[in-house]
Structure formats: structure tokens, C-alpha cells
C-alpha atoms as a PDB file:
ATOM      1  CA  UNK A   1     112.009  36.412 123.049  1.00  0.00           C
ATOM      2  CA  UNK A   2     111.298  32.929 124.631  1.00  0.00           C
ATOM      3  CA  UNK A   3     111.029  32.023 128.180  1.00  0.00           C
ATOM      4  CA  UNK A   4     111.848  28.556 129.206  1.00  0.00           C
ATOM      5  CA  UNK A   5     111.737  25.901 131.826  1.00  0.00           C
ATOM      6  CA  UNK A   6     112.604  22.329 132.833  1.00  0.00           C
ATOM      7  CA  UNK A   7     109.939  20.145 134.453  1.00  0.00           C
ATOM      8  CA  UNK A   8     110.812  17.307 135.928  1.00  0.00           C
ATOM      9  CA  UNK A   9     108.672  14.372 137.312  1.00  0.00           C
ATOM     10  CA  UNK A  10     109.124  11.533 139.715  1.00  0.00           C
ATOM     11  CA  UNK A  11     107.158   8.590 141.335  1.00  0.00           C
ATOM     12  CA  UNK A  12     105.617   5.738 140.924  1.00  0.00           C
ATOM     13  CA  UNK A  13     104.768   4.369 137.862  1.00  0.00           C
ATOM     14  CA  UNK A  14     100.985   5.286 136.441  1.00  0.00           C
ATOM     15  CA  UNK A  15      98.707   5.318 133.934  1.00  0.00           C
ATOM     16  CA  UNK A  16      98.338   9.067 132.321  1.00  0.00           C
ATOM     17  CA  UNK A  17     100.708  11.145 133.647  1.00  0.00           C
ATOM     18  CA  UNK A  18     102.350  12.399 130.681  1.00  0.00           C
ATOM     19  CA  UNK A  19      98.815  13.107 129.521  1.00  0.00           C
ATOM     20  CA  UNK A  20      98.251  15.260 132.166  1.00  0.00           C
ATOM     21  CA  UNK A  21     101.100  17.429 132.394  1.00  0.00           C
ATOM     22  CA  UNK A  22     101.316  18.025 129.076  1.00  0.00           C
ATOM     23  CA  UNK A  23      97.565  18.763 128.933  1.00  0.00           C
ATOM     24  CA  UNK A  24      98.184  21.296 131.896  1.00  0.00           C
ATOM     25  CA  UNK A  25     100.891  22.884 130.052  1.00  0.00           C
ATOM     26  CA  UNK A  26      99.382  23.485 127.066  1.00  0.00           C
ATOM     27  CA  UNK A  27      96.177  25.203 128.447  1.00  0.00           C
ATOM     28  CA  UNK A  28      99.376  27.127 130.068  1.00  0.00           C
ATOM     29  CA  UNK A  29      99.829  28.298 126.587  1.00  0.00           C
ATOM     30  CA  UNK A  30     103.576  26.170 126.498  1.00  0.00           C
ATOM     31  CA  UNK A  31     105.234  24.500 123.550  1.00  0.00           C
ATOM     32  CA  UNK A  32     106.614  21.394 124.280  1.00  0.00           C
ATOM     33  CA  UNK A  33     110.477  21.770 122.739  1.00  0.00           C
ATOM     34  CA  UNK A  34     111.518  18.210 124.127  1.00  0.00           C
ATOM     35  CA  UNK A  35     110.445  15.189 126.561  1.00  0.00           C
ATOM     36  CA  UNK A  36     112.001  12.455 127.751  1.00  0.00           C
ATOM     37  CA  UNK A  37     110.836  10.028 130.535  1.00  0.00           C
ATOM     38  CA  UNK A  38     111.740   6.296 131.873  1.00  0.00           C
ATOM     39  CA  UNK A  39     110.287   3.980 134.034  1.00  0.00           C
ATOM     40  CA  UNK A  40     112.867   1.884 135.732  1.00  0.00           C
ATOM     41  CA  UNK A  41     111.907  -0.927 138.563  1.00  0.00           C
ATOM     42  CA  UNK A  42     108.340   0.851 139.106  1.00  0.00           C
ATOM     43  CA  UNK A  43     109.941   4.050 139.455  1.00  0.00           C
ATOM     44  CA  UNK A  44     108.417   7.252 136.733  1.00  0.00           C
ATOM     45  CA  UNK A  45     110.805   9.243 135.801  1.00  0.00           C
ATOM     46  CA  UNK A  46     110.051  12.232 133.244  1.00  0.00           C
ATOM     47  CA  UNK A  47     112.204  15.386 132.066  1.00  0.00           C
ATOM     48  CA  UNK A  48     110.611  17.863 130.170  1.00  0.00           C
ATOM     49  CA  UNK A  49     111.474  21.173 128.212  1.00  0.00           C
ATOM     50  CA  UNK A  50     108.805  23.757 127.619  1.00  0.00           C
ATOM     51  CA  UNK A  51     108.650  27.283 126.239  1.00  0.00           C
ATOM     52  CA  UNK A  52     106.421  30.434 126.187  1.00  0.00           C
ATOM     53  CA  UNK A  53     106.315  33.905 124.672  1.00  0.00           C
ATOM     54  CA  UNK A  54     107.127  35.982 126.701  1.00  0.00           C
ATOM     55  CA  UNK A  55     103.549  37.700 126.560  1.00  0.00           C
ATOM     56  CA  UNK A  56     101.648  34.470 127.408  1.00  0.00           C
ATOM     57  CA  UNK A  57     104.549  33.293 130.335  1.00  0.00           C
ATOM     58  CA  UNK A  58     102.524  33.623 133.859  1.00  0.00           C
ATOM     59  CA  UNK A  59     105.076  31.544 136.599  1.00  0.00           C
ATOM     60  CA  UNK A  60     102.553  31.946 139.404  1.00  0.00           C
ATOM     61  CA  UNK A  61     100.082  30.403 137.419  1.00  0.00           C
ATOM     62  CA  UNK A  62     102.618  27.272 136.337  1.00  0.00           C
ATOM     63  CA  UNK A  63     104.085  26.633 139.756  1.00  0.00           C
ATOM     64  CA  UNK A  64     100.905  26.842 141.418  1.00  0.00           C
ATOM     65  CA  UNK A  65      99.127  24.341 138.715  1.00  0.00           C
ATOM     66  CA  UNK A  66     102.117  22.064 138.929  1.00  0.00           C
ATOM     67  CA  UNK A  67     102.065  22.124 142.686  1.00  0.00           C
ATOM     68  CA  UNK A  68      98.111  21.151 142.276  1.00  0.00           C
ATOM     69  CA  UNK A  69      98.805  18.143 139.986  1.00  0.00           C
ATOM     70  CA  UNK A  70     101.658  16.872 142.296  1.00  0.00           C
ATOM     71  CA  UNK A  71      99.165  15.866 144.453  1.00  0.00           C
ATOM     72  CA  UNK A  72      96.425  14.836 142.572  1.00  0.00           C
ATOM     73  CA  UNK A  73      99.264  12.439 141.034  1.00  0.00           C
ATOM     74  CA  UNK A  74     101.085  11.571 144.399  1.00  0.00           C
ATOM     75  CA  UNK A  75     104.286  12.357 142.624  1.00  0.00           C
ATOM     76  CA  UNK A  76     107.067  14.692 142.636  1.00  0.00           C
ATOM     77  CA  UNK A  77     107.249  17.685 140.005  1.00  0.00           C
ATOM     78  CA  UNK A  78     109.663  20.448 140.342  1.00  0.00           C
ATOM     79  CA  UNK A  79     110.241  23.148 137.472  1.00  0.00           C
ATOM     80  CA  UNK A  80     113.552  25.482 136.864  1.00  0.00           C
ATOM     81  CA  UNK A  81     113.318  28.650 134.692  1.00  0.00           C
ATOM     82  CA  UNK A  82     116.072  28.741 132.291  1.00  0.00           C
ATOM     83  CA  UNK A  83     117.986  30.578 130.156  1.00  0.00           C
ATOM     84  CA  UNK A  84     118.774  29.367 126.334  1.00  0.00           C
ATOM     85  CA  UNK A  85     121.919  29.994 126.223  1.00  0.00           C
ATOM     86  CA  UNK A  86     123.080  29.955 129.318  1.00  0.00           C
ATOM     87  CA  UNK A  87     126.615  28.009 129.600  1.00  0.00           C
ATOM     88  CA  UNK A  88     125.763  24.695 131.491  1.00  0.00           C
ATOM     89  CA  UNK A  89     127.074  23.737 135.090  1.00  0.00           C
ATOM     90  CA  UNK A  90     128.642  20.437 135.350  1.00  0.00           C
ATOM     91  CA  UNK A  91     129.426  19.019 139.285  1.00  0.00           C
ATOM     92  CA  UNK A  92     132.520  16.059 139.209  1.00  0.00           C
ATOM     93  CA  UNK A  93     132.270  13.366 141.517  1.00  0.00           C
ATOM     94  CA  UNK A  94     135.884  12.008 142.534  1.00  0.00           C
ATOM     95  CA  UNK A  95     137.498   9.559 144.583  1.00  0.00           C
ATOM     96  CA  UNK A  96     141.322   9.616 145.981  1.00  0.00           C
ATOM     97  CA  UNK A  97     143.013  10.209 142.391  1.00  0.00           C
ATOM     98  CA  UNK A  98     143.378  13.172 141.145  1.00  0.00           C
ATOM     99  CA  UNK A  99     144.424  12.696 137.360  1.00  0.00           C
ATOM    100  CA  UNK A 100     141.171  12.601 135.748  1.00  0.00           C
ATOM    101  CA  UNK A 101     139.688  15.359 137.417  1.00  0.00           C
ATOM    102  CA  UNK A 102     142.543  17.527 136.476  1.00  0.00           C
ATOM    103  CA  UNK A 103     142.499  16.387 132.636  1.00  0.00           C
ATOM    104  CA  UNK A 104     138.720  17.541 132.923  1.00  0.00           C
ATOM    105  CA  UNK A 105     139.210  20.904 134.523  1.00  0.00           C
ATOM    106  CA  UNK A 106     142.217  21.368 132.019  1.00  0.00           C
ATOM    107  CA  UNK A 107     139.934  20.709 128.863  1.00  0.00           C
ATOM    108  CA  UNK A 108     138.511  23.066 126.638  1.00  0.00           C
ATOM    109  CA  UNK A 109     134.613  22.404 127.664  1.00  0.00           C
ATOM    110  CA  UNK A 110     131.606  23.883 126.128  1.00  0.00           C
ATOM    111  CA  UNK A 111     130.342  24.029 130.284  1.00  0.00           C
ATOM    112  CA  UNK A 112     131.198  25.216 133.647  1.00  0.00           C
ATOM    113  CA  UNK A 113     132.627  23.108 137.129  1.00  0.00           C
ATOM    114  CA  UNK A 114     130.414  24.347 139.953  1.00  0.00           C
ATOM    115  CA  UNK A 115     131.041  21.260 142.318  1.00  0.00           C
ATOM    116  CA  UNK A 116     133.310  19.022 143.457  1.00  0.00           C
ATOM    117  CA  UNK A 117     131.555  15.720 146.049  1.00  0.00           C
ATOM    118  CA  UNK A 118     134.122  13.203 146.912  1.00  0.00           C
ATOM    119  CA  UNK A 119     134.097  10.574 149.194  1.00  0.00           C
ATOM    120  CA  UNK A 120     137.645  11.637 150.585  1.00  0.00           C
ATOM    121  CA  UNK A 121     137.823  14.776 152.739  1.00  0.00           C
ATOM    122  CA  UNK A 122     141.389  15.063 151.821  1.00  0.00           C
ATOM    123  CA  UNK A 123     140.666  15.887 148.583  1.00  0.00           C
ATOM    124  CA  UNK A 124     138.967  19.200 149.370  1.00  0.00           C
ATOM    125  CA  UNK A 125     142.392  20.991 149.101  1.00  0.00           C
ATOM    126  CA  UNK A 126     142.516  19.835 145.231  1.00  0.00           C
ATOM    127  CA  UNK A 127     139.247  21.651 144.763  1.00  0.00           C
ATOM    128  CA  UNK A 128     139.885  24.640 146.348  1.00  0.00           C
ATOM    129  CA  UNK A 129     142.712  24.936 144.461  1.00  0.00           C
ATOM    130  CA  UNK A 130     140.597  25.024 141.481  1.00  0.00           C
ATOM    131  CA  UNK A 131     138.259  27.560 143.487  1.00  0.00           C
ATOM    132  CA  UNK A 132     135.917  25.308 143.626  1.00  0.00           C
ATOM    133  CA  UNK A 133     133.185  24.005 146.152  1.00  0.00           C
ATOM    134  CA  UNK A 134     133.519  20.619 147.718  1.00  0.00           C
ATOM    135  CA  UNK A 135     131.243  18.505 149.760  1.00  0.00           C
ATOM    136  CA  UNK A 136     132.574  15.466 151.576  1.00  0.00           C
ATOM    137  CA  UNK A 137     130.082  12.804 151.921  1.00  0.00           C
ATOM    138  CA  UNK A 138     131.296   9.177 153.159  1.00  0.00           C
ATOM    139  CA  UNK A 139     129.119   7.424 151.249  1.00  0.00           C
ATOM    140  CA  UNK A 140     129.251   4.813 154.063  1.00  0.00           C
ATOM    141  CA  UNK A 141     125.159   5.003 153.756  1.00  0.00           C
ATOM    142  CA  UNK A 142     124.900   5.466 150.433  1.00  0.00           C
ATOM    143  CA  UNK A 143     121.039   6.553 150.767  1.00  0.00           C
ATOM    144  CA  UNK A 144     121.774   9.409 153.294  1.00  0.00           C
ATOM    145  CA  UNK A 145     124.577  10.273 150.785  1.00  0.00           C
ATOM    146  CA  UNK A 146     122.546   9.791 147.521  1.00  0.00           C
ATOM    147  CA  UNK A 147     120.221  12.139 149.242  1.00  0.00           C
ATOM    148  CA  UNK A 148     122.507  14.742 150.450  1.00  0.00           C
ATOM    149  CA  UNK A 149     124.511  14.769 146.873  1.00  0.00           C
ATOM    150  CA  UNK A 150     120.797  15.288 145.128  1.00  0.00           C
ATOM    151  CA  UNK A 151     120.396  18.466 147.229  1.00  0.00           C
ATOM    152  CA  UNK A 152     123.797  19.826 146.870  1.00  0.00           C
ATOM    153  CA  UNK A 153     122.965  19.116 142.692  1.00  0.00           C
ATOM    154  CA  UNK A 154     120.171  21.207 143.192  1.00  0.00           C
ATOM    155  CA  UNK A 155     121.384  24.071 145.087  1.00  0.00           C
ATOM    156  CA  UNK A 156     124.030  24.218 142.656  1.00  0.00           C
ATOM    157  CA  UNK A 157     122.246  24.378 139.703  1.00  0.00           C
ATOM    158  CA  UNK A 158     123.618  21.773 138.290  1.00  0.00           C
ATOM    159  CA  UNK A 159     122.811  20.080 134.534  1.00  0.00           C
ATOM    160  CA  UNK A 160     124.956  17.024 134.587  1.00  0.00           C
ATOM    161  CA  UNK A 161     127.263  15.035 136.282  1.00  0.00           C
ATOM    162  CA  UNK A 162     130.903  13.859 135.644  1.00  0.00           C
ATOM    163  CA  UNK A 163     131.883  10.339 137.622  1.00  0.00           C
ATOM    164  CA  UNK A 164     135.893  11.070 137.159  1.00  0.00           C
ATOM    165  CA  UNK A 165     137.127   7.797 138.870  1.00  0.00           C
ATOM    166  CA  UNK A 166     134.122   7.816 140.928  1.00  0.00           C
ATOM    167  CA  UNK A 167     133.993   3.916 141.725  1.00  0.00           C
ATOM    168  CA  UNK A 168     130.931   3.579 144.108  1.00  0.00           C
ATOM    169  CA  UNK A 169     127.855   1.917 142.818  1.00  0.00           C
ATOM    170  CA  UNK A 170     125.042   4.588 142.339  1.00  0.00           C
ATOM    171  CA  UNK A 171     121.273   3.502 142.994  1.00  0.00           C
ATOM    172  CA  UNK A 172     118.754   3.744 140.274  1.00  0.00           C
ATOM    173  CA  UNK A 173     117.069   6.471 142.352  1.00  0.00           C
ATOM    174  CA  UNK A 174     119.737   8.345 142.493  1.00  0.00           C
ATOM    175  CA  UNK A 175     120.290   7.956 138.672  1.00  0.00           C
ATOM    176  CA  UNK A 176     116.544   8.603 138.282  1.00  0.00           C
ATOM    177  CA  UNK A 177     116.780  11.678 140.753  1.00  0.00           C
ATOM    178  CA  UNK A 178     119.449  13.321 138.805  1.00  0.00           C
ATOM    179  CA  UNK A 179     117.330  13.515 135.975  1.00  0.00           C
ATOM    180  CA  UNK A 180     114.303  14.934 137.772  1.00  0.00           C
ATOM    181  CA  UNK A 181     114.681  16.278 141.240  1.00  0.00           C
ATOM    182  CA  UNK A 182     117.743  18.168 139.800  1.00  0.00           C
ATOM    183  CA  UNK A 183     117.203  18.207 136.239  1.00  0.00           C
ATOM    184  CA  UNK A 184     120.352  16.763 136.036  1.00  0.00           C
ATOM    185  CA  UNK A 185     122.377  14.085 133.810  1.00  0.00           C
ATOM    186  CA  UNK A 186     125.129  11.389 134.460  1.00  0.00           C
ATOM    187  CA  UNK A 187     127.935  10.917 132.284  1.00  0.00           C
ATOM    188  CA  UNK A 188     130.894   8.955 133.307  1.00  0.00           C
ATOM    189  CA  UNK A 189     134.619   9.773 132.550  1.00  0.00           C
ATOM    190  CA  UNK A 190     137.778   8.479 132.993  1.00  0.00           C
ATOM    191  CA  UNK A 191     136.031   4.613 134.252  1.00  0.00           C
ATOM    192  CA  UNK A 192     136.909   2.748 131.114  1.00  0.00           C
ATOM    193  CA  UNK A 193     138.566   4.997 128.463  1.00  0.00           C
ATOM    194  CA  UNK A 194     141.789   6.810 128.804  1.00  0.00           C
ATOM    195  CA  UNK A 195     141.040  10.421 130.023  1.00  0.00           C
ATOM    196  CA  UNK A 196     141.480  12.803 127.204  1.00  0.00           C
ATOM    197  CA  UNK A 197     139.849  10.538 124.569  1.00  0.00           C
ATOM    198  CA  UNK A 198     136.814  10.493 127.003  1.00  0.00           C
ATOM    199  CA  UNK A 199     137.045  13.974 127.615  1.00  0.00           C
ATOM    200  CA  UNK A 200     137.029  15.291 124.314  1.00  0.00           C
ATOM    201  CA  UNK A 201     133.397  13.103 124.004  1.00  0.00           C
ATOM    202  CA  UNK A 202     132.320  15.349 126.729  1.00  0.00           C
ATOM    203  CA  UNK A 203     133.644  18.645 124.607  1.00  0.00           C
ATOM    204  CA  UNK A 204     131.506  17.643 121.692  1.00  0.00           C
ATOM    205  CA  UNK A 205     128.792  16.860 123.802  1.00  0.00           C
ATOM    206  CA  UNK A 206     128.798  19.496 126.252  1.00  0.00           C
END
């Protein structure tokens, strides 16, 4: 049996960083199963998927090292223990209209809703019809409500996001947040293609 994690990584671009988490993981005895990372406008962005044997897994040791090399980087680096085949956990951001979100919920997908954010507050019934949570945030200042959806993503638990009609204009640190602070992925639905042909791209993806 394996344990794994997801570290993620965010800040300012600079020299060596991949260098030197990966160099701190493997004296952590980790194998790196997959990396992926991004600079966009200045801003480092860097998701990463490790693994240990059980026998050589020490999380005191990890968080504690990672915590250290935060600082000595100036950056951000969070890790999440997971599970490998644990079902993923999806949140949907919507708007007013309710068609695509209920074509999502109604499709067979390899993943679990966990949240519902909207920009509406009268769409919170919809969701708890669903029994699911919702969180209304305005978006009228879209950084206090990029920030505030980021936390609710990782409270959550959640792995990636659905945009179902979701027509505000998201900044590239909230795109680069979801993949780091969170650990989390975007994927848009219902914006362009008709729902169920997008959906069932989500099913095989998912």
C-alpha cells in the first residue's frame, strides 16, 4: 500500500524552485507520480503528485519541511493527503439558469457535486433541492469573491471546477489558485457547446 499527496505551489516566478521541492521530497523518500506547473504574468504556479510506502511515509516530517521551504522561497506551498481511489469532488459555479446545472447533476459522472457558488442568492433553493451546499457571493468585487470562492474550494475538498453558465470573467489568480491553493481544476460546461455533448466530455474525463 501507497500513501499519497498533492503539493501545490504558488508565487512569484523564480529561478529553482522545482529543484528544490523535488530535491526535498526525494530525501523525503517520495516518488514523483506526476508534475505540472505554469508561470502566467510573473505568477509560479506548480501542482504536484507524490507517493510513499507506507513504511517510509512520515507527515510531520513533510509538512514541517514544506512549511520550512515556504519561506526560504517566499511562496505558498500547501499539501493534501489523498486517497487513490477516492471518487473526486467537483463544485459548479452557476448563474440565474438553471438548465445546465441540472443536465450535469442528471449525468452519469465518474465524480461527486459537493458545492454549488452562484452569484444569485435565489438560486440557493435549486441547490438545496439537490442537497447540496451553496454559497452566494456577489461577485460585485470580484477579488473579495475570487478569494472567498478559493476558501470555500478548499474547505470542500474540492478537485475541479464546473463553470455551468457561469459568465463572469475569472482572474488568472484565481485560475492559478485553483490549481494550487486548492489543488483544484477548471473546466467549463455548457458556455459554448450544447449541454449533454459537453457533459458527456466531462464523463470521460472525470
Amino acid at each position: 500500500m501507497k500513501q499519497f499527496a498533492t503539493i501545490t505551489v504558488i508565487g512569484r516566478d523564480k529561478t529553482g524552485v522545482i529543484a528544490r521541492v523535488t530535491n526535498f521530497l526525494f530525501e523525503q523518500h517520495a516518488n514523483i507520480e506526476a508534475l505540472e506547473e505554469q508561470v502566467t504574468r510573473g505568477q509560479f504556479s506548480m501542482t504536484l503528485q507524490a507517493s510513499w510506502k507506507k513504511t517510509e511515509f512520515k507527515a510531520g516530517s513533510l509538512r514541517a519541511g514544506l512549511d520550512a521551504l515556504a519561506k526560504q522561497l517566499g511562496m505558498e506551498i500547501k499539501v493534501r493527503f489523498t486517497e487513490p481511489n477516492r471518487r473526486q469532488r467537483f463544485a459548479i459555479l452557476v448563474t440565474k439558469e438553471t438548465h445546465c446545472f441540472d443536465a450535469l447533476l442528471a449525468a452519469k459522472l465518474k465524480a461527486d457535486p459537493a458545492l454549488v457558488i452562484g452569484n444569485y442568492a435565489d438560486f440557493a433553493p435549486h441547490a438545496k433541492k439537490h442537497k447540496l451546499p451553496f454559497a452566494h457571493l456577489n461577485w460585485q468585487d470580484r477579488a473579495k469573491s475570487e478569494n472567498a470562492a478559493l476558501q470555500l474550494l478548499e474547505e470542500h475538498q474540492i478537485d475541479f471546477v464546473v463553470l455551468a453558465r457561469f459568465m463572469k470573467i475569472l482572474s488568472p489568480n484565481f485560475v492559478c489558485g485553483t490549481k494550487t491553493r486548492s489543488s483544484t481544476s477548471i473546466r467549463r460546461c455548457c458556455r459554448v457547446f450544447p449541454a449533454r455533448r459537453r457533459i458527456g466530455r466531462l464523463t470521460s474525463r472525470a
